[in-house]
N, C-alpha and C. Protein backbone atom coordinates (compact mmCIF):
# COMPACT_ATOMS: atom_id res chain seq x y z
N UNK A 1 -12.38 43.58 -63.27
CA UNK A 1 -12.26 43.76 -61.86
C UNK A 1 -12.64 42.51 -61.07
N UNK A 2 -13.60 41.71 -61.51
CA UNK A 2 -14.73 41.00 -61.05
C UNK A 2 -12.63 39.54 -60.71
N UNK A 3 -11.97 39.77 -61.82
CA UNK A 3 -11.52 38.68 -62.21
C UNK A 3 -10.01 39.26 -60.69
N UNK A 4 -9.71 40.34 -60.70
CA UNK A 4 -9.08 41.15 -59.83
C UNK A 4 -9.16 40.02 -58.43
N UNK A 5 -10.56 39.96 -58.40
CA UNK A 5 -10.84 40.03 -56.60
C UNK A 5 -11.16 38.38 -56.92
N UNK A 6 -11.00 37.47 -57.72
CA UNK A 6 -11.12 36.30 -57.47
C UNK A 6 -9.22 35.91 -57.48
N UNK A 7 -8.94 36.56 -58.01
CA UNK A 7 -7.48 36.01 -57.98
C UNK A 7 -6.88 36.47 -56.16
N UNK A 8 -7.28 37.64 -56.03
CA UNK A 8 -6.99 38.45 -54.85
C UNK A 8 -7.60 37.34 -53.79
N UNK A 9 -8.67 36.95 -53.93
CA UNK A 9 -9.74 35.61 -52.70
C UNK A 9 -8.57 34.30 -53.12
N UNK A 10 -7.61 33.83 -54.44
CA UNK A 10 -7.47 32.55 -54.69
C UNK A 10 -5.89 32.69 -53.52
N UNK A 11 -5.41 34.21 -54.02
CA UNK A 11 -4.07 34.49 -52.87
C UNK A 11 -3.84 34.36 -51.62
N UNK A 12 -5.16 34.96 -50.86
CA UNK A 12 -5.63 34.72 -49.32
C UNK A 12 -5.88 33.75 -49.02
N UNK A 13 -6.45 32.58 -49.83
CA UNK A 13 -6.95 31.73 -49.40
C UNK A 13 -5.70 30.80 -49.29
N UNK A 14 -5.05 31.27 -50.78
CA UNK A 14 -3.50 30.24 -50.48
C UNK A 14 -2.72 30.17 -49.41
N UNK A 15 -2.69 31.64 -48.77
CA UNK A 15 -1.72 31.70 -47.66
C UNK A 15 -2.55 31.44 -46.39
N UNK A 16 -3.61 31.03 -46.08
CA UNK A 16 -4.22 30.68 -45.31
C UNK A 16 -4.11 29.30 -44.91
N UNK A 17 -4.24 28.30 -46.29
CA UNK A 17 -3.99 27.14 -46.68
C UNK A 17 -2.52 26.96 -46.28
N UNK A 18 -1.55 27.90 -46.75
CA UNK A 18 -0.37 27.30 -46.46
C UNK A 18 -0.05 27.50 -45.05
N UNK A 19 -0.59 28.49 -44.29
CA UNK A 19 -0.12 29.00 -42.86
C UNK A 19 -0.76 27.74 -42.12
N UNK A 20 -1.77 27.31 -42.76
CA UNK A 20 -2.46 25.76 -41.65
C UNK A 20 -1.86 24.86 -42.13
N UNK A 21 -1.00 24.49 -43.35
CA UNK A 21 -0.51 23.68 -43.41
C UNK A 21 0.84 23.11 -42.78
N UNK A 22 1.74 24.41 -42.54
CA UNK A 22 2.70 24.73 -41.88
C UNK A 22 2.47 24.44 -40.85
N UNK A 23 1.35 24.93 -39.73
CA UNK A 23 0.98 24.89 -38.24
C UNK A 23 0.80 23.24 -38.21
N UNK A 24 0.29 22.94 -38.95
CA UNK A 24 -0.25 21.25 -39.08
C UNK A 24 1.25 20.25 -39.14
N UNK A 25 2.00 20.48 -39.79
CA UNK A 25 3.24 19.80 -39.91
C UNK A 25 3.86 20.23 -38.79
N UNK A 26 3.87 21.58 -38.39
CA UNK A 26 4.81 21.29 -36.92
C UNK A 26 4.41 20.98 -35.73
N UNK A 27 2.70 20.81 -35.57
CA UNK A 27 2.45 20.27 -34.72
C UNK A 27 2.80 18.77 -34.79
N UNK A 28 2.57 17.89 -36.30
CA UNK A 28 2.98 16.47 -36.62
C UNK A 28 4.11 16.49 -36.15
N UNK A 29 5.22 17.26 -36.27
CA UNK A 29 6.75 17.32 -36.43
C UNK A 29 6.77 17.03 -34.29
N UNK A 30 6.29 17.78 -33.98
CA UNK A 30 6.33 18.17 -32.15
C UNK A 30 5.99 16.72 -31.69
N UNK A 31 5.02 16.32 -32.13
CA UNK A 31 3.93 15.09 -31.76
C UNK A 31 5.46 14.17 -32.03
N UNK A 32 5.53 13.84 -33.19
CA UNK A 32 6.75 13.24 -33.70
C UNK A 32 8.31 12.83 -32.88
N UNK A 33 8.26 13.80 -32.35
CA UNK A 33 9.73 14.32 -31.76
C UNK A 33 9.68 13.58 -30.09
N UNK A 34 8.24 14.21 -29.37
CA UNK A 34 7.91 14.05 -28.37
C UNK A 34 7.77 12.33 -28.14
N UNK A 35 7.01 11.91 -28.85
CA UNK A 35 6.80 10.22 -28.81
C UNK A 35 8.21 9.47 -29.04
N UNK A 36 9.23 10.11 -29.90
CA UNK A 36 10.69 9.20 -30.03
C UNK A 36 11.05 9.46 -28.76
N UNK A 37 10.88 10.89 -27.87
CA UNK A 37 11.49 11.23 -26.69
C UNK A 37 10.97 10.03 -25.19
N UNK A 38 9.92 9.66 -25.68
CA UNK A 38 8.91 8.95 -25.03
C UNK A 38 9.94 7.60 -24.84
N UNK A 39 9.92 7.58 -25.98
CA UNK A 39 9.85 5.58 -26.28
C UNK A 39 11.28 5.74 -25.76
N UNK A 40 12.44 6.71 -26.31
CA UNK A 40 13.62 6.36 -25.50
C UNK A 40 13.76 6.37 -24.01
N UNK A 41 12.82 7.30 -23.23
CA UNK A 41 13.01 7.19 -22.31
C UNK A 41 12.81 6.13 -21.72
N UNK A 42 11.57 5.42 -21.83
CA UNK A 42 11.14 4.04 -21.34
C UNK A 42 12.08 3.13 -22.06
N UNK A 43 12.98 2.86 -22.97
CA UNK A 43 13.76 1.74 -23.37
C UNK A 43 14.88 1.90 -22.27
N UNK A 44 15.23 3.26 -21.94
CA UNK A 44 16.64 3.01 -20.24
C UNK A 44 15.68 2.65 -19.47
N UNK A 45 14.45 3.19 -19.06
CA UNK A 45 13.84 2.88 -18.25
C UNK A 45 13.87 1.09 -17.75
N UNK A 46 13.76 0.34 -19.25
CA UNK A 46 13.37 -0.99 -19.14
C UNK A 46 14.95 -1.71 -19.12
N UNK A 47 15.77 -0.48 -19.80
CA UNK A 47 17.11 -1.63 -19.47
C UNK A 47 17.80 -1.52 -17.95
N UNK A 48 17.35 -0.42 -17.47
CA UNK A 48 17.70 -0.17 -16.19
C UNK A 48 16.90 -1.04 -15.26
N UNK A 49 15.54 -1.32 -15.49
CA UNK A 49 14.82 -2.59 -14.60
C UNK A 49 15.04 -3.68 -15.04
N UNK A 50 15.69 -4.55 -16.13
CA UNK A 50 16.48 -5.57 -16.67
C UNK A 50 17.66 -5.90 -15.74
N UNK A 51 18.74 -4.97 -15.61
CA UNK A 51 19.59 -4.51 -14.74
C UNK A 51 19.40 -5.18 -12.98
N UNK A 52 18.73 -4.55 -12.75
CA UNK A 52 17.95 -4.88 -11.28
C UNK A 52 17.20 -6.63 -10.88
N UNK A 53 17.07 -6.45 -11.93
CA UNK A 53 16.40 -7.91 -12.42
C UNK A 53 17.35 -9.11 -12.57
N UNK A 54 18.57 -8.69 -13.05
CA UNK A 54 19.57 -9.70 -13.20
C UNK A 54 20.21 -9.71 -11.70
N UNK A 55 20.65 -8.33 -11.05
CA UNK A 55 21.10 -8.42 -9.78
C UNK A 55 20.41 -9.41 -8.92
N UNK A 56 18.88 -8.78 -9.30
CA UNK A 56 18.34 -9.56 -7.54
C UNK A 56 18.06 -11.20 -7.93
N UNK A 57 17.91 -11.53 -8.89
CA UNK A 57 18.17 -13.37 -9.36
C UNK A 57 19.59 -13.56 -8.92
N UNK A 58 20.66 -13.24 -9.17
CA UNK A 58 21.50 -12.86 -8.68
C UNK A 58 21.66 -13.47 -7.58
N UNK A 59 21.48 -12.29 -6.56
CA UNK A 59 21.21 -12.32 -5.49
C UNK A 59 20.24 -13.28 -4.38
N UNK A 60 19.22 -14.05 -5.40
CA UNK A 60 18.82 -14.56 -4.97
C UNK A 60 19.29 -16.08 -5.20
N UNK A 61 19.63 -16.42 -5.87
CA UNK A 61 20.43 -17.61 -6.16
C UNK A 61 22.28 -17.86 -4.89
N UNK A 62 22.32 -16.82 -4.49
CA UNK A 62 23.67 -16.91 -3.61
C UNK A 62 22.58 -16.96 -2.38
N UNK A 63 21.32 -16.42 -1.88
CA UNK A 63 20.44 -16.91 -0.85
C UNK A 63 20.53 -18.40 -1.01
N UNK A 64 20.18 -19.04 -1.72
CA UNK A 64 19.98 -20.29 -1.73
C UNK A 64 20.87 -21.30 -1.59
N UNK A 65 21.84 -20.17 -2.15
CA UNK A 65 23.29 -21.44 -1.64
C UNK A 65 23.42 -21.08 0.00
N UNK A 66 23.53 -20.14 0.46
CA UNK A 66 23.70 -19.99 1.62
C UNK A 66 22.65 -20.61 2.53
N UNK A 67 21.33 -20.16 2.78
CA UNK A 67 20.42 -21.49 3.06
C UNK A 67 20.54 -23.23 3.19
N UNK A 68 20.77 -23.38 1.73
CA UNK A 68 21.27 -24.98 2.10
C UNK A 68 22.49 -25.18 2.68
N UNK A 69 23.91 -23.98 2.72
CA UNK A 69 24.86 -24.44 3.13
C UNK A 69 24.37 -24.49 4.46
N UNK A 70 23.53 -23.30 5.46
CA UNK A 70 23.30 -23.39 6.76
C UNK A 70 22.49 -24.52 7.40
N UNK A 71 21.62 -25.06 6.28
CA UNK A 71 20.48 -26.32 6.12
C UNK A 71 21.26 -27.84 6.34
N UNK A 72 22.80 -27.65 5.76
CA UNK A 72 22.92 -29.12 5.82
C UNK A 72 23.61 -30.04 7.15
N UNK A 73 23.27 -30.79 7.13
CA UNK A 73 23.41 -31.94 8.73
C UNK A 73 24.96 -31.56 9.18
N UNK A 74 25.73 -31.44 8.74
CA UNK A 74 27.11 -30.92 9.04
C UNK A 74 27.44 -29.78 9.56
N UNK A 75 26.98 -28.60 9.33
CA UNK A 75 26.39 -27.52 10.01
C UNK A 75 25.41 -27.63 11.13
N UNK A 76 24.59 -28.27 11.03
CA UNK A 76 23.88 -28.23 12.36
C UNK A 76 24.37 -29.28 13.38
N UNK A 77 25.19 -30.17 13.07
CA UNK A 77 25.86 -30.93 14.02
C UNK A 77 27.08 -30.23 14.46
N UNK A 78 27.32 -29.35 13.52
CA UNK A 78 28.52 -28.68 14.22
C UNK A 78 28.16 -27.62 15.23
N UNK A 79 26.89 -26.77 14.60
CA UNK A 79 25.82 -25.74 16.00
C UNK A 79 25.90 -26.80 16.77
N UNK A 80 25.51 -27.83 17.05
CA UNK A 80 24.90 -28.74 17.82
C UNK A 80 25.93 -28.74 18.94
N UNK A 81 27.24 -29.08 18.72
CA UNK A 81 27.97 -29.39 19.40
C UNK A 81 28.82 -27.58 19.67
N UNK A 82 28.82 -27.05 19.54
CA UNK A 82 29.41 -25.68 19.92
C UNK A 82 28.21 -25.00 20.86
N UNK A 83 27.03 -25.65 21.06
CA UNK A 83 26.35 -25.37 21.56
C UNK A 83 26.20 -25.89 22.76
N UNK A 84 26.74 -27.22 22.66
CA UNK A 84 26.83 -28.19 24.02
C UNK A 84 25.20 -28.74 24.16
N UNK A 85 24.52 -29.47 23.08
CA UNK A 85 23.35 -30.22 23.33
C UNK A 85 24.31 -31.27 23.88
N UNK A 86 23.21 -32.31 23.73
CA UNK A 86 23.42 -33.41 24.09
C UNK A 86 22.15 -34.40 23.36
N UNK A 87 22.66 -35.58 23.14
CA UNK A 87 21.58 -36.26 22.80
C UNK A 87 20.76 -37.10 23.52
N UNK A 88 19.53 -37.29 23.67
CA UNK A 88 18.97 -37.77 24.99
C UNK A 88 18.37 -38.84 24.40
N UNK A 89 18.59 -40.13 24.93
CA UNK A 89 17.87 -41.58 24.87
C UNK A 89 16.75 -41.63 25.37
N UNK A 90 16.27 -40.76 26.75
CA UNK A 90 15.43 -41.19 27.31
C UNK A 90 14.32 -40.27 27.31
N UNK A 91 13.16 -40.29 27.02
CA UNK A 91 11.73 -39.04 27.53
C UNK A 91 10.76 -39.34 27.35
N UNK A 92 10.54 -38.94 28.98
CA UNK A 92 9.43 -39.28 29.37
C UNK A 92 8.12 -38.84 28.96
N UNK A 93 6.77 -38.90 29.35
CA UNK A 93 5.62 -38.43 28.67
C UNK A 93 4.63 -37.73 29.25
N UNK A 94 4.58 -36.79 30.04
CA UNK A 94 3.98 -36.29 30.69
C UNK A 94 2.37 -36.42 30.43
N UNK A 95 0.97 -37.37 30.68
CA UNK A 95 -0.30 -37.57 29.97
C UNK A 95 -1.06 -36.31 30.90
N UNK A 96 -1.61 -35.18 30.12
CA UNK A 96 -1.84 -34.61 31.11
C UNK A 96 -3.22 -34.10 30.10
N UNK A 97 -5.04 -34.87 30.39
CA UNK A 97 -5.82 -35.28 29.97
C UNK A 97 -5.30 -35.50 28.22
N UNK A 98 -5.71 -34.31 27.02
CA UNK A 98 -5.66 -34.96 25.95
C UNK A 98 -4.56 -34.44 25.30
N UNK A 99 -3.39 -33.87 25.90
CA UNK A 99 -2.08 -33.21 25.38
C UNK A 99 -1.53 -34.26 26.08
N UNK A 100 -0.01 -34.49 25.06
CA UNK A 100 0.78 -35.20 25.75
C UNK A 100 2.10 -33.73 25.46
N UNK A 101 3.19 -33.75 26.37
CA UNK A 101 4.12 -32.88 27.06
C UNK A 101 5.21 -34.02 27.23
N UNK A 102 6.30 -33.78 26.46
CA UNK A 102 7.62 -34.41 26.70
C UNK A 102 8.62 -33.55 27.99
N UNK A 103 9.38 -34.08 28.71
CA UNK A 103 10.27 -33.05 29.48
C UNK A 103 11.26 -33.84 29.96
N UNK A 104 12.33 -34.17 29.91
CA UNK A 104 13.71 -33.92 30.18
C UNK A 104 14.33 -34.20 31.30
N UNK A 105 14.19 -35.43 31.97
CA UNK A 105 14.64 -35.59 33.36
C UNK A 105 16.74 -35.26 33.49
């Protein structure tokens, strides 16, 4: 009998063993699943801010052409004159104690 109830304790114990072993692998398996779900998400994540990244260099490189195109002496001599300056030879200096004040007769 004695031998009955050790085999009967070695059965329970097996399926105990195996029911945690089972629970244990599908929690590994979940853990598993969840972290690939992870990492793919953040790899669109990062090619999608790659993306954005190429636009606005991009974008910022056609700033710069446009800048110097508005920057260069040919352009502003052309404002200059659609604007109707004029260029002045002469100005005077207004000393007025420790500021000096140019103005435009």
């Amino acid at each position: 009998m004695h031998c009955r109830a050790q085999n009967k304790n070695k059965i329970v114990k097996s399926k105990y063993v195996r029911i945690a072993l089972l629970i244990s692998l599908g929690v590994v398996v979940f853990i598993y699943v969840s972290q690939i779900s992870m990492v793919s998400t953040q790899g669109y994540y990062l090619k999608d801010l790659e993306r954005q990244v190429q636009k606005l260099e991009k974008n910022n490189e056609q700033l710069g052409f446009e800048t110097a195109k508005l920057r260069s002496l040919s352009r502003i001599e052309t404002v200059v004159s659609e604007l109707g300056m004029v260029l002045n030879d002469k100005i005077d200096y207004l000393q007025t104690g420790q500021d000096a004040v140019a103005f435009k007769q």
